[in-house]
C-alpha atoms as a PDB file:
ATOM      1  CA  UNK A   1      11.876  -0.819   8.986  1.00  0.00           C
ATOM      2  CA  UNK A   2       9.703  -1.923   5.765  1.00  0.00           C
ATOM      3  CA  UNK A   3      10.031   0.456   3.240  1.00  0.00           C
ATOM      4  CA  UNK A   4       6.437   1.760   1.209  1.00  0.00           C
ATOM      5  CA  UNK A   5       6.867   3.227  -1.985  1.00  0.00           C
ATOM      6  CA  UNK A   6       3.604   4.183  -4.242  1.00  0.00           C
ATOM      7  CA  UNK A   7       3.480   4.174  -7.908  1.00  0.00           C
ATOM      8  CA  UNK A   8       3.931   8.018  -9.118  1.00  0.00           C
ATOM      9  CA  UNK A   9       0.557   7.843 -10.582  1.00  0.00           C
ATOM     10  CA  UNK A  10      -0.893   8.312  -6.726  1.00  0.00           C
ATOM     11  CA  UNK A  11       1.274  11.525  -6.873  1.00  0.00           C
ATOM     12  CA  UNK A  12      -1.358  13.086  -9.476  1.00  0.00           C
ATOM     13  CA  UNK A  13      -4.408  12.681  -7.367  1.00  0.00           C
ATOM     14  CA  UNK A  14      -2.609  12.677  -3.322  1.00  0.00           C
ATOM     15  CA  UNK A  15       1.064  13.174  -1.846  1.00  0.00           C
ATOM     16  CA  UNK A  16       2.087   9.590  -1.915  1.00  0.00           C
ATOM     17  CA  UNK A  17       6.188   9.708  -1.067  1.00  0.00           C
ATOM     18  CA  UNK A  18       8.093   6.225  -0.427  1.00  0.00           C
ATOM     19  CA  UNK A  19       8.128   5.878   3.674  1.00  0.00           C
ATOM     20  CA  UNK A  20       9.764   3.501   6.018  1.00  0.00           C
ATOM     21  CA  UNK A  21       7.367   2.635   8.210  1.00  0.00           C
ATOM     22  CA  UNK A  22       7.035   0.031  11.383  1.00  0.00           C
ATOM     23  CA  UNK A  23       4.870  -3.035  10.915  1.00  0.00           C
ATOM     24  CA  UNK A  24       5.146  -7.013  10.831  1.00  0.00           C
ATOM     25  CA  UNK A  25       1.952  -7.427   8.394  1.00  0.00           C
ATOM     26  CA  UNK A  26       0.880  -5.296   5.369  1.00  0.00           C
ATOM     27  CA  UNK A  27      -2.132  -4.261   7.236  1.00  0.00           C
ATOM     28  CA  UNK A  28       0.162  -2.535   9.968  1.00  0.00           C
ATOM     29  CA  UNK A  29       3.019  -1.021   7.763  1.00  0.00           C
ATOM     30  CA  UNK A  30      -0.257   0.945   5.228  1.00  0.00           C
ATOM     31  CA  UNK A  31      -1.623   1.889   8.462  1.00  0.00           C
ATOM     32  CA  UNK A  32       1.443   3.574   9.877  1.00  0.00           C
ATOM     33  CA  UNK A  33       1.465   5.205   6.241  1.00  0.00           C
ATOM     34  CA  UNK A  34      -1.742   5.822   6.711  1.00  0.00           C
ATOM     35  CA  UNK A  35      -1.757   7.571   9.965  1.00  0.00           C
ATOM     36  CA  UNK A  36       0.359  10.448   8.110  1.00  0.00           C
ATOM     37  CA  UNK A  37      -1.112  10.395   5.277  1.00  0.00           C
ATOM     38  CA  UNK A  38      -5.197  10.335   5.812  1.00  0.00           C
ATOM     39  CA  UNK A  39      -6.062  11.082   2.301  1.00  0.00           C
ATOM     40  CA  UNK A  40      -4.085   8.199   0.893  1.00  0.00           C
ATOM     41  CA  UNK A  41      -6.059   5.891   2.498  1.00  0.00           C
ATOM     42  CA  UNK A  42      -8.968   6.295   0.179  1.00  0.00           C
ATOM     43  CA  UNK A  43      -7.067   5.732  -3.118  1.00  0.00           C
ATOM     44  CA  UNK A  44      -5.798   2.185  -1.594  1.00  0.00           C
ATOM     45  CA  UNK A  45      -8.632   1.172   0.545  1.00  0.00           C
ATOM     46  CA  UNK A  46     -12.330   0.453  -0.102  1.00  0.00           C
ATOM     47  CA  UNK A  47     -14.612   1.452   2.495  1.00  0.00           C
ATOM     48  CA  UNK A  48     -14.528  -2.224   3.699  1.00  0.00           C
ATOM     49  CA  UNK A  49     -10.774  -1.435   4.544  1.00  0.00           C
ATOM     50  CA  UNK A  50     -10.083  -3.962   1.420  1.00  0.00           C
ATOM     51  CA  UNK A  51      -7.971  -3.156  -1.263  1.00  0.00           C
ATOM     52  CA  UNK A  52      -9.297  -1.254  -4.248  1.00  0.00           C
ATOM     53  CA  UNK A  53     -10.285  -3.348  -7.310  1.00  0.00           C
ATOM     54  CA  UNK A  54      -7.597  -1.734  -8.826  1.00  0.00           C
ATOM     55  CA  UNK A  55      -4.725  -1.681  -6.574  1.00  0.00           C
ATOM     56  CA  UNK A  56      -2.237  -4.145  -6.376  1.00  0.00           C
ATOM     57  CA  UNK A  57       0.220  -4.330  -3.556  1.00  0.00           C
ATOM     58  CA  UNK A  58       3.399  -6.135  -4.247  1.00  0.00           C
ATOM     59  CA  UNK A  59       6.031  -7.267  -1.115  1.00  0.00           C
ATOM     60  CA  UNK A  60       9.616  -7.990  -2.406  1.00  0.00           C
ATOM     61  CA  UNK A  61       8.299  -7.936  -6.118  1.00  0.00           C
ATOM     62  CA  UNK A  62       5.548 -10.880  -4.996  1.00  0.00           C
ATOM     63  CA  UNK A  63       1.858  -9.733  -5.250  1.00  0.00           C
ATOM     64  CA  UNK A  64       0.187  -9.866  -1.537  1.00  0.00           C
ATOM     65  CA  UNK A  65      -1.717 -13.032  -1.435  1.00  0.00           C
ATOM     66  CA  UNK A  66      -4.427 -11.441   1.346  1.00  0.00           C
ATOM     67  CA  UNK A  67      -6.424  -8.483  -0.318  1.00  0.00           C
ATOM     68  CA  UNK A  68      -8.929  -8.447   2.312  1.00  0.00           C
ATOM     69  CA  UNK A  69      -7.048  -8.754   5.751  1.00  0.00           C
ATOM     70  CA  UNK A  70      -3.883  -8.086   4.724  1.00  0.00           C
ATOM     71  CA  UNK A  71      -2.205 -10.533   6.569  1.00  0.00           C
ATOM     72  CA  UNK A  72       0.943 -11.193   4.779  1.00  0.00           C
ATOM     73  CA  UNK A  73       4.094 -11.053   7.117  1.00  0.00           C
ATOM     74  CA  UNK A  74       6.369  -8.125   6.625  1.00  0.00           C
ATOM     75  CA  UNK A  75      10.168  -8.488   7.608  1.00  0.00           C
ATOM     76  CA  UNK A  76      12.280  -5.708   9.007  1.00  0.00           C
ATOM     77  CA  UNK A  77      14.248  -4.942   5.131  1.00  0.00           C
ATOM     78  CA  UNK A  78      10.937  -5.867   3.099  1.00  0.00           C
ATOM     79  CA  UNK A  79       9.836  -2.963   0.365  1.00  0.00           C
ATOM     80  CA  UNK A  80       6.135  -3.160  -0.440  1.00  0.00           C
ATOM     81  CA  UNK A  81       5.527  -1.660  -3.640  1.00  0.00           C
ATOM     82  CA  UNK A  82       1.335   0.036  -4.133  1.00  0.00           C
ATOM     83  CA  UNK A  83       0.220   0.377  -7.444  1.00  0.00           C
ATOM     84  CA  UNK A  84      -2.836   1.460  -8.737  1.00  0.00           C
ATOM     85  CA  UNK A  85      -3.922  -0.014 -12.044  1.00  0.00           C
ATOM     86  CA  UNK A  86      -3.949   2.685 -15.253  1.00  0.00           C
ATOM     87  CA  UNK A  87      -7.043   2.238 -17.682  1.00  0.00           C
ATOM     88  CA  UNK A  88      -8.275   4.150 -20.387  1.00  0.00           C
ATOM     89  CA  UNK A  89      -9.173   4.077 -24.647  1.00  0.00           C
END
């Protein structure tokens, strides 16, 4: 199974623990973490069910190409890696 593991950041705001999850797309694997996890959703996912402005997801250390549908095909021994972008002065 694809593995998910979030950037510790997430861990601040939201329980966000690396999961192997079923899926062949990125779509399907975040919504199996999803499914778990409810209140993760909203720190990846716009209300559009987009990616954030600010979150990147990476699959086998390549960002995903598809931000909106996430479409990108997910392999059986893939690791996608969600990071949320740190700002500040």
């Amino acid at each position: 199974m694809p593995r998910v593991v979030f950037t510790p950041n997430l861990e601040r705001h939201v329980a966000a623990p690396s999961v192997d999850v079923p899926g062949r797309t990125v779509r399907e694997v975040l919504e199996a973490v999803f499914a778990s996890n409810t209140r993760l959703r909203g720190y990846v996912l716009d209300d559009q069910g987009f990616l954030r402005q600010h979150v990147v997801v990476f699959l086998n250390g390549e960002i995903v190409e598809d931000r909106r549908h996430l479409s990108d095909a997910v392999g059986e021994s893939d690791e996608l890696f969600v990071m949320q972008a740190l700002s500040g002065g």
